[in-house]
Structures are given as structure tokens and as C-alpha cells.
Protein backbone atom coordinates (compact mmCIF):
# COMPACT_ATOMS: atom_id res chain seq x y z
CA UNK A 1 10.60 2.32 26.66
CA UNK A 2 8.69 1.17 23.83
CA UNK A 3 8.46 -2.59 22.72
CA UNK A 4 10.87 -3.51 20.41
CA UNK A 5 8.21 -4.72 17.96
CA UNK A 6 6.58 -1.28 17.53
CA UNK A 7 7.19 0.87 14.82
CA UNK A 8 8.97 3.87 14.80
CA UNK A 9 7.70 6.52 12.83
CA UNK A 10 10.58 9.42 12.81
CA UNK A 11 12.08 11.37 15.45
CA UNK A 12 9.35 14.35 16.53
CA UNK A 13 11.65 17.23 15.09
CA UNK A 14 11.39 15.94 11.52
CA UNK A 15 7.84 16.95 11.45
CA UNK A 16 7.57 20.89 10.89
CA UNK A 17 5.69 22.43 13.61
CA UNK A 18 2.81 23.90 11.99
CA UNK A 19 3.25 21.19 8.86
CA UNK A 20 3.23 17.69 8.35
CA UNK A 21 5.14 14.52 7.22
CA UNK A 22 4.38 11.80 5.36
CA UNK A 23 5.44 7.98 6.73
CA UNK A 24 5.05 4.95 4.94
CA UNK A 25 4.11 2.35 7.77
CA UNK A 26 5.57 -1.13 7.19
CA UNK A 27 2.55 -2.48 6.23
CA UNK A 28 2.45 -0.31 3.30
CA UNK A 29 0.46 2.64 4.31
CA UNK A 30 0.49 6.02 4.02
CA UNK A 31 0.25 8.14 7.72
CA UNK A 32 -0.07 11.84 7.65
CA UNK A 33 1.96 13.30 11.22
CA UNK A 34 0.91 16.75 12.01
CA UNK A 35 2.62 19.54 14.76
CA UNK A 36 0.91 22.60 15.60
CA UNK A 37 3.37 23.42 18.89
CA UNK A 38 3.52 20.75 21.20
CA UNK A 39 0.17 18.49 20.44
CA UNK A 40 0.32 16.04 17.90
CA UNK A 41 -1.83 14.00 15.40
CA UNK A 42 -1.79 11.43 12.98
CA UNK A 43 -4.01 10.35 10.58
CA UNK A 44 -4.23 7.10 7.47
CA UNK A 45 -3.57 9.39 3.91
CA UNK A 46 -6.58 8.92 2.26
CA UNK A 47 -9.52 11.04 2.21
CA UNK A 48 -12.73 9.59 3.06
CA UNK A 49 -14.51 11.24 0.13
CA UNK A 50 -12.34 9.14 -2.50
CA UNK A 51 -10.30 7.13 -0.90
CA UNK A 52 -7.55 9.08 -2.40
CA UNK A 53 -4.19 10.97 -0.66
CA UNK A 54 -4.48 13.68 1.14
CA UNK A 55 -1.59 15.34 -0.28
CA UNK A 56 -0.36 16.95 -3.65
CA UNK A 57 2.29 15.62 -4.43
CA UNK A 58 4.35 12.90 -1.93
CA UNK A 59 4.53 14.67 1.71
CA UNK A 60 2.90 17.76 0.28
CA UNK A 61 -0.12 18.38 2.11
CA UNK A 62 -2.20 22.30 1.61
CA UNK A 63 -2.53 23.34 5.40
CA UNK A 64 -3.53 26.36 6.25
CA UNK A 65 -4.41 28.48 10.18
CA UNK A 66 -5.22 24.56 11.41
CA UNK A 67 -7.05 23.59 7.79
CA UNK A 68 -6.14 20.62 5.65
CA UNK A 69 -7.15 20.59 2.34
CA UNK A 70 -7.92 17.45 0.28
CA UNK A 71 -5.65 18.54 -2.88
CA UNK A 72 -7.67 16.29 -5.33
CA UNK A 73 -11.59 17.08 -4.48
CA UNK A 74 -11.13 20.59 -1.93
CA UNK A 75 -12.42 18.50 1.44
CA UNK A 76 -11.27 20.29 4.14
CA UNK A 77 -10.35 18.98 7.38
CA UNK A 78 -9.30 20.20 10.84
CA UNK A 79 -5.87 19.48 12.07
CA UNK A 80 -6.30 19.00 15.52
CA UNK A 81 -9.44 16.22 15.35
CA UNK A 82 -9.66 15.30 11.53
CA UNK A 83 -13.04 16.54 11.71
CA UNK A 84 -14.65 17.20 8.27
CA UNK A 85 -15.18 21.00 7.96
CA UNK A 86 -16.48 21.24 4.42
CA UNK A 87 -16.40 19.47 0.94
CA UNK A 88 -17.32 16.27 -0.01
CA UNK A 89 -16.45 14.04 2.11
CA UNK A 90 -20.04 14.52 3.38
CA UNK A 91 -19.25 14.69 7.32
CA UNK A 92 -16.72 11.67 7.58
CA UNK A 93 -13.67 12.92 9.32
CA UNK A 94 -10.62 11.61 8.54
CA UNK A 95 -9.20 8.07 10.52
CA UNK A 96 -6.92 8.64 13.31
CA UNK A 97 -3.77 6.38 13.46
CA UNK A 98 -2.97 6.26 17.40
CA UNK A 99 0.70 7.41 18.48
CA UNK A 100 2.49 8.14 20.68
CA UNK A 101 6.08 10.13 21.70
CA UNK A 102 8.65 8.68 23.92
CA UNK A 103 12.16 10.98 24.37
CA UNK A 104 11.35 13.02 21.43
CA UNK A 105 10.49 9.81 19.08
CA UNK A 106 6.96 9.24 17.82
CA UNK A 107 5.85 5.93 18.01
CA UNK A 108 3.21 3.93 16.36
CA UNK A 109 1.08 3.51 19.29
């Protein structure tokens, strides 16, 4: 069982498979939680191109076949590694925030 000092995030079926959710961490960022099936991923909200959010409006990200779009410059990133796939954010993939899921809860890892 986790340590009581870790943070949980949400339980794993308030992120939409195929989608993401937004979760403030208690130090006052911004984490992005993504499900495609049964993998998931989490990244910081901010873009390395800007240092801006990732999504459109709050917990509105543009995701598309695995694709994440950068809704203020067009960076695109992929889902499953953060990898920068086009756009400027000139090669810097996004920063992963390490998790993990215990009984259907995702933890803060």
C-alpha cells in the first residue's frame, strides 16, 4: 500500500481512456494523466517550447490517434513517450511526472 505521505492523484477511471485529465499537484502544479487502454502516462502541463499549458482551456487537451497538440503554438507530442513529433518545441519532449497505480488509484510515484 502506498505511504501515507504520497499523493493521490484520482482514482484510474476518472481519466478517459483514450483522453486525459488534468491534476493540480499540491505543490501547485499542473500534471497532464493520459489512458490509451491499459498503459498510462503522466506528464508536468507546460510545453517545453513556451513554458505554457498544454491544454485549451482547463483539462482540455487536443489529442488525436496517440497525438497531443500544444493548443497555444501547434507542438505536437506523442502520448505514449512525450516525445516531440513536430512544432516548435525544437526536439524537447515533454517532462514525465513518475506514477504509479495501486487497486485502481494512481499515485504520485
Amino acid at each position: 500500500m502506498p505511504d501515507v505521505t504520497e499523493q493521490c492523484l484520482c482514482r484510474l477511471a476518472e481519466v478517459p481512456d483514450t483522453g486525459a485529465l488534468t491534476v493540480a499537484l499540491s505543490d501547485g502544479k499542473s500534471v497532464i494523466l493520459i489512458r490509451q487502454k491499459d498503459q498510462q502516462h503522466a506528464y508536468s502541463n507546460v510545453c517545453p517550447h513556451a513554458g505554457r499549458r498544454l491544454d485549451w482551456a482547463p483539462g482540455k487537451f487536443l489529442i488525436k490517434r496517440g497525438v497531443m497538440t500544444c493548443a497555444a503554438h501547434g507542438a505536437s507530442f506523442d502520448v505514449a513517450d512525450g516525445t516531440c513529433l513536430g512544432g516548435p518545441c525544437r526536439g524537447e519532449g515533454l517532462q514525465t511526472v513518475p506514477i504509479r497505480v495501486v487497486d485502481d488509484v494512481v499515485w504520485l510515484d
